[in-house]
Protein backbone atom coordinates (compact mmCIF):
# COMPACT_ATOMS: atom_id res chain seq x y z
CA UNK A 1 119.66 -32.65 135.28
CA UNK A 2 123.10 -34.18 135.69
CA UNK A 3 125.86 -33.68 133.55
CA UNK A 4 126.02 -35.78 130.68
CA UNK A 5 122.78 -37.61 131.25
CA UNK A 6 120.42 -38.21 128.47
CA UNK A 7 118.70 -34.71 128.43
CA UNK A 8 122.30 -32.59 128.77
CA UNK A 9 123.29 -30.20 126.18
CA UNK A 10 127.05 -29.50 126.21
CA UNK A 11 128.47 -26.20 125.06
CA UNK A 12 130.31 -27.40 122.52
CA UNK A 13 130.89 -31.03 120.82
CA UNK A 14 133.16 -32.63 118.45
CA UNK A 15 132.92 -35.60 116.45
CA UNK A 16 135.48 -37.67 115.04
CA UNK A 17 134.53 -40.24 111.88
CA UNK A 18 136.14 -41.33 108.82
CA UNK A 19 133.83 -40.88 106.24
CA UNK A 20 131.52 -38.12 105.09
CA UNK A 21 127.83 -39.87 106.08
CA UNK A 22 129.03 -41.92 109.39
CA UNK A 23 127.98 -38.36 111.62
CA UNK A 24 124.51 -38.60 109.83
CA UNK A 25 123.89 -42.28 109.86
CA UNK A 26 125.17 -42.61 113.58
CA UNK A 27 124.51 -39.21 115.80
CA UNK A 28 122.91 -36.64 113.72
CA UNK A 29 119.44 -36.88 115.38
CA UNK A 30 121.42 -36.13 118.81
CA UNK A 31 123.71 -33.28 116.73
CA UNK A 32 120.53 -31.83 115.41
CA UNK A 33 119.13 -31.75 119.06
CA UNK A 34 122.20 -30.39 120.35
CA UNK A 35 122.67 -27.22 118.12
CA UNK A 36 118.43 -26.95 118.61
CA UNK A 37 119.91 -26.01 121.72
CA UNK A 38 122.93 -23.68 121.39
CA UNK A 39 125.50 -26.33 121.49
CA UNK A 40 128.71 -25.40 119.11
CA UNK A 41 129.66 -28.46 117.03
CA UNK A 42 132.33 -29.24 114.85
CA UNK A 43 132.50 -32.16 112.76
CA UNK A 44 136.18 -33.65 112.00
CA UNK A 45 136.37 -35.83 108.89
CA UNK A 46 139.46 -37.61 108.54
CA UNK A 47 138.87 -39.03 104.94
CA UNK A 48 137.17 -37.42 102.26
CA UNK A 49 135.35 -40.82 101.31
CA UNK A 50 137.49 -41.01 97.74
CA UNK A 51 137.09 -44.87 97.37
CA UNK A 52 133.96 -44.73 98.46
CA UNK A 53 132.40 -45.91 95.02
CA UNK A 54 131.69 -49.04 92.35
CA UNK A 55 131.85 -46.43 89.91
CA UNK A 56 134.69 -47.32 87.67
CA UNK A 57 134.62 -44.17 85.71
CA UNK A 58 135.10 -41.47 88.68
CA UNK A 59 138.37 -40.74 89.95
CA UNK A 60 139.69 -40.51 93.64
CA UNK A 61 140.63 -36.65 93.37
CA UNK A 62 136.13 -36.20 91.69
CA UNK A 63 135.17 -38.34 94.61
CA UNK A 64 136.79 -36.63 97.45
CA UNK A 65 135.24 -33.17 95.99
CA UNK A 66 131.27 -34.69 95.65
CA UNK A 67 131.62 -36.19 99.30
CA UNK A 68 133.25 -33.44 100.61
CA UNK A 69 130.35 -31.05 99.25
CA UNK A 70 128.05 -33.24 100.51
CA UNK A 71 129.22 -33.56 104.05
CA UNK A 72 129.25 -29.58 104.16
CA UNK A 73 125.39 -29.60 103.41
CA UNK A 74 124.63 -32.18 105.27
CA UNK A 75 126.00 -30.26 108.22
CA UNK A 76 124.37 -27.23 107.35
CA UNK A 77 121.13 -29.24 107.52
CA UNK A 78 121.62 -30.12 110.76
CA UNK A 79 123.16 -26.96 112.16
CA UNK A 80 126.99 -27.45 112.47
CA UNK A 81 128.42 -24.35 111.37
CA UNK A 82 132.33 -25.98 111.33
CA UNK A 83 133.77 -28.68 109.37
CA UNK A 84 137.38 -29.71 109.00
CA UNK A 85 138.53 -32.53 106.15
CA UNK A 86 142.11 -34.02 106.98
CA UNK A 87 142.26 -35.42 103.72
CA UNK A 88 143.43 -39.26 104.73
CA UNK A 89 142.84 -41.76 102.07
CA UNK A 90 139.69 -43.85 102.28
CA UNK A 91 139.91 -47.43 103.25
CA UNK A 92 143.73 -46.86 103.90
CA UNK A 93 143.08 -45.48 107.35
CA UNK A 94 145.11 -46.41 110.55
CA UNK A 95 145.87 -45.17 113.80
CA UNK A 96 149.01 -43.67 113.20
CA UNK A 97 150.99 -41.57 115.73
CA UNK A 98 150.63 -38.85 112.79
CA UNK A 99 146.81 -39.26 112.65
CA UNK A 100 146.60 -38.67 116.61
CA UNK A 101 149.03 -35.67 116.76
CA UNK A 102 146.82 -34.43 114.12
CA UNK A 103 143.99 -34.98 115.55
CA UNK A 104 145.12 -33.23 118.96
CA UNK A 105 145.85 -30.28 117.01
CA UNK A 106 141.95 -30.16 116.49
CA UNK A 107 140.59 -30.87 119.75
CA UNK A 108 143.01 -28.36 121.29
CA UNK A 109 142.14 -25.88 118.74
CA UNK A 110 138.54 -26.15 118.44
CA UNK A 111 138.30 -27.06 122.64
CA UNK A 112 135.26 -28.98 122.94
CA UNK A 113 133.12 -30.59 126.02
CA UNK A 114 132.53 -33.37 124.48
CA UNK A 115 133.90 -35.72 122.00
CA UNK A 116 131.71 -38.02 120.03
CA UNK A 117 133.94 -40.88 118.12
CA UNK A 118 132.68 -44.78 117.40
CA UNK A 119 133.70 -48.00 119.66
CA UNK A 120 137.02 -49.89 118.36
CA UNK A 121 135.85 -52.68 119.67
CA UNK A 122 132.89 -52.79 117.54
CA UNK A 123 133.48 -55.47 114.69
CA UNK A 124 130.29 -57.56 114.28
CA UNK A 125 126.58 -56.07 113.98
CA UNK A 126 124.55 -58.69 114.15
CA UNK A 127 124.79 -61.56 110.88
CA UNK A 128 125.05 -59.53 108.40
CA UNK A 129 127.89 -56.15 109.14
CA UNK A 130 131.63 -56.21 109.10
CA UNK A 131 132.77 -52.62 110.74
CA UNK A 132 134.51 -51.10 108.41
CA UNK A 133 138.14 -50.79 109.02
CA UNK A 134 138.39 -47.04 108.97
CA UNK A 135 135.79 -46.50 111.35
CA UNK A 136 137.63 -48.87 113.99
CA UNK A 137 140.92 -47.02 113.27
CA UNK A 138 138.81 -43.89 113.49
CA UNK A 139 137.66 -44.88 116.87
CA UNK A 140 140.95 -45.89 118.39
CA UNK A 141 142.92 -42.31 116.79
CA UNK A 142 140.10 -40.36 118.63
CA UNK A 143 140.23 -41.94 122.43
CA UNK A 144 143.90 -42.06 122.14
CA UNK A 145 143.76 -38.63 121.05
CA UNK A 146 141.01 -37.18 123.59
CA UNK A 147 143.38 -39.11 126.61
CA UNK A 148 145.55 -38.35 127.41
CA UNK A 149 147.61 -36.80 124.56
CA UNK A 150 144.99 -33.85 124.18
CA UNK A 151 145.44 -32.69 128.16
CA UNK A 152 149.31 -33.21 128.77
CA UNK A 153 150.76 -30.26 128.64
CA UNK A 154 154.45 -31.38 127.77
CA UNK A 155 153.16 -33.74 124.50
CA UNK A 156 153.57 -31.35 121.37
CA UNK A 157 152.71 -27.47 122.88
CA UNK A 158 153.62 -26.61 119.13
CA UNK A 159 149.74 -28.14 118.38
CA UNK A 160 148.16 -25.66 120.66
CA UNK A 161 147.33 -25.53 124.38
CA UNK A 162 146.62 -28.24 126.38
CA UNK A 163 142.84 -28.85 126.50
CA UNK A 164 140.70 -31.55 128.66
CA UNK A 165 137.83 -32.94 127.08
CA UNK A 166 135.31 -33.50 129.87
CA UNK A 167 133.16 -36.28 128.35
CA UNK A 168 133.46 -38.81 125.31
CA UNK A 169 130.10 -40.29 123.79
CA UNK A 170 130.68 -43.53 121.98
CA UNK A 171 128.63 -44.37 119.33
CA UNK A 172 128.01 -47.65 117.49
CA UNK A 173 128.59 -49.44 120.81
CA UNK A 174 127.54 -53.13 122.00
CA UNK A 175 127.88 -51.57 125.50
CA UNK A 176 125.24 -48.59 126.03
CA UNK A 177 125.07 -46.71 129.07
CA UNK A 178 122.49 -43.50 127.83
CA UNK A 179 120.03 -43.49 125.29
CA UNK A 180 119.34 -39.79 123.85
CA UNK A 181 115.75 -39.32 122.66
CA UNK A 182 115.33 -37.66 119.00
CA UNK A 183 111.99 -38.14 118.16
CA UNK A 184 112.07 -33.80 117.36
CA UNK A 185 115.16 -34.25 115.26
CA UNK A 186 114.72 -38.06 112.97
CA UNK A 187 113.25 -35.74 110.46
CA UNK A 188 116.43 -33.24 110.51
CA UNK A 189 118.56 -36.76 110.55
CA UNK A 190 116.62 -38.13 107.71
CA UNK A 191 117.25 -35.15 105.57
CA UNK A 192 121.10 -34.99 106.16
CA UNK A 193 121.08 -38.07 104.71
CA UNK A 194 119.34 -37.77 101.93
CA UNK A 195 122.02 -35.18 100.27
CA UNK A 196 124.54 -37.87 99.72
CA UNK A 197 123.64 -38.84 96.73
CA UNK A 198 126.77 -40.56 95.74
CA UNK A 199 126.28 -42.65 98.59
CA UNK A 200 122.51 -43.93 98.43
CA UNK A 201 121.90 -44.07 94.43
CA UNK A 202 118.29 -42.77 95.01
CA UNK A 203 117.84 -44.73 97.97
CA UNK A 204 115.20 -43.80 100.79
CA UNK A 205 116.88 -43.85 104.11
CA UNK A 206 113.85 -43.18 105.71
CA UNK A 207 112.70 -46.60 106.61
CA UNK A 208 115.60 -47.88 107.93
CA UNK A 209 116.64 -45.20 109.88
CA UNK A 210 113.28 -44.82 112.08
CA UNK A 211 113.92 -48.88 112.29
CA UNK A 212 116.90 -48.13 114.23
CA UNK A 213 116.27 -45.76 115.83
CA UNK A 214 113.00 -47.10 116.91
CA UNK A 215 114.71 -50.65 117.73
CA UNK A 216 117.12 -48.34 120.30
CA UNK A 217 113.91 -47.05 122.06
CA UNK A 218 113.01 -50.70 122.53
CA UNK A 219 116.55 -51.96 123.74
CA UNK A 220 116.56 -48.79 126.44
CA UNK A 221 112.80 -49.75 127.66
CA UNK A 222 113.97 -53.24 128.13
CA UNK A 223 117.03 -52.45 129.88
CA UNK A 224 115.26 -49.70 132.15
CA UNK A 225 113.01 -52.39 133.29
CA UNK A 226 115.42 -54.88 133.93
CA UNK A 227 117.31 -52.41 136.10
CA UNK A 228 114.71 -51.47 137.88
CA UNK A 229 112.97 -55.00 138.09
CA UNK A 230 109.83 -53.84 136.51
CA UNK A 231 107.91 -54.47 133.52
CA UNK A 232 108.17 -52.54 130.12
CA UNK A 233 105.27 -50.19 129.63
CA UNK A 234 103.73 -51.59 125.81
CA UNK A 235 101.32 -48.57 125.83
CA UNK A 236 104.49 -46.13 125.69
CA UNK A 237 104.35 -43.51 123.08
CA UNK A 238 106.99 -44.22 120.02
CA UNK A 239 110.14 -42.35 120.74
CA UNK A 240 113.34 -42.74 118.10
CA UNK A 241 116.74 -42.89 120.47
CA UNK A 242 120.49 -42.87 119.93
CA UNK A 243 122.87 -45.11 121.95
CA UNK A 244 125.78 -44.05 123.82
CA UNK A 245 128.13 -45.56 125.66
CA UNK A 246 129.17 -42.00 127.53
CA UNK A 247 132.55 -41.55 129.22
CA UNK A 248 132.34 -38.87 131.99
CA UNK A 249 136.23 -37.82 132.19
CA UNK A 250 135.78 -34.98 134.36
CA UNK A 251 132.22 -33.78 136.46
């Protein structure tokens, strides 16, 4: 097994989103296989969600406290034992020069392998998505954060040590490079979901999310075969897979 292939486990990972629910609707079938496995995560949510409503009736400050409970058992569901909330408004987001100091302060203090963040570049999915603007400002706060402010020793020492994060996975990407298999963990993906209640209004998440994950496995059995100028295999057992696009900073 090489390092940061599909099968690797780090010893310790980090994620980076915006909202309370983007971990468990993008990655949580590879966090759930990862802490399976002894891995250390640590999920970093940089907005509490507080917008995140039609409701007329809530407030921001009611909001922020639902999601926020939410997210934490949602991440005891799948494992993570850590979970930091920086408390940025929702839908206000940008990548500020505050939002990446802050956000060094966290990698350097938490230290992780591996980062796992969405793609800025990411706008369109398919007909029928608009990225949401906190998720791309997400994105760009974590890689500017991971490199090189997080490693340079001379850039804010008062945030902590100067730490190298080895590899950055990249989620939500038009651009895959590994696909991580989590037909073991859908289940345990499915089920973080399902506590966000404020979110899905008694929706099933079930369907779509084996969809997607199923329409991954597909992509990477295409691709596989076009790379190695073969055929697809149509008798292939159904696997569920999450796409990466993975950075390998240091080997």
């Amino acid at each position: 097994m090489q390092r940061f292939d599909a099968d690797y486990v780090p010893r310790s990972a980090m994620t980076i989103f915006a909202h309370p629910d983007d971990a468990e609707f993008l990655v949580s079938g590879t966090i759930a296989r990862w802490t399976q496995a002894g891995c250390e995560v640590t999920f970093v949510v940089i907005t509490s969600g507080n917008v995140g409503t039609h409701d007329e009736t809530t407030t921001r400050d009611a909001l922020a406290r639902t999601r926020e409970a939410e997210q934490q058992e949602a991440a005891r569901a799948l494992g993570v034992k850590k979970v930091v909330f920086l408390g940025y408004d929702d839908c206000e987001l940008v990548p500020s020069l505050g939002l990446r100091r802050r956000l060094v302060r966290e990698i350097r203090a938490h230290r992780p392998e591996v980062v796992i963040c969405g793609d800025p570049h990411a706008l369109f999915f398919e007909d029928r998505y608009i990225n949401h603007p906190d998720h791309r400002a997400a994105a760009v706060a974590a890689l500017d954060a991971v490199f090189p402010c997080a490693e340079m020793e001379l850039l804010w020492p008062e945030e902590g040590p100067a730490h190298k994060v080895h590899a950055v996975y990249v989620c939500a990407t038009h651009a895959p490079n590994t696909w991580i298999d989590i037909t073991g963990t859908i289940d345990a993906k499915i089920e973080s979901l399902r506590v966000y209640g404020s979110q899905l209004s008694g929706w099933d998440p079930s369907e779509r999310i084996r969809e997607r994950a199923a329409r991954e496995a597909e992509r990477a059995n295409l691709e596989q075969a076009e790379s190695e100028s073969g055929i697809p295999d149509p008798h292939a057992p159904p696997v569920y897979l999450e796409a990466f696009r993975v950075m390998k900073l240091k080997e």
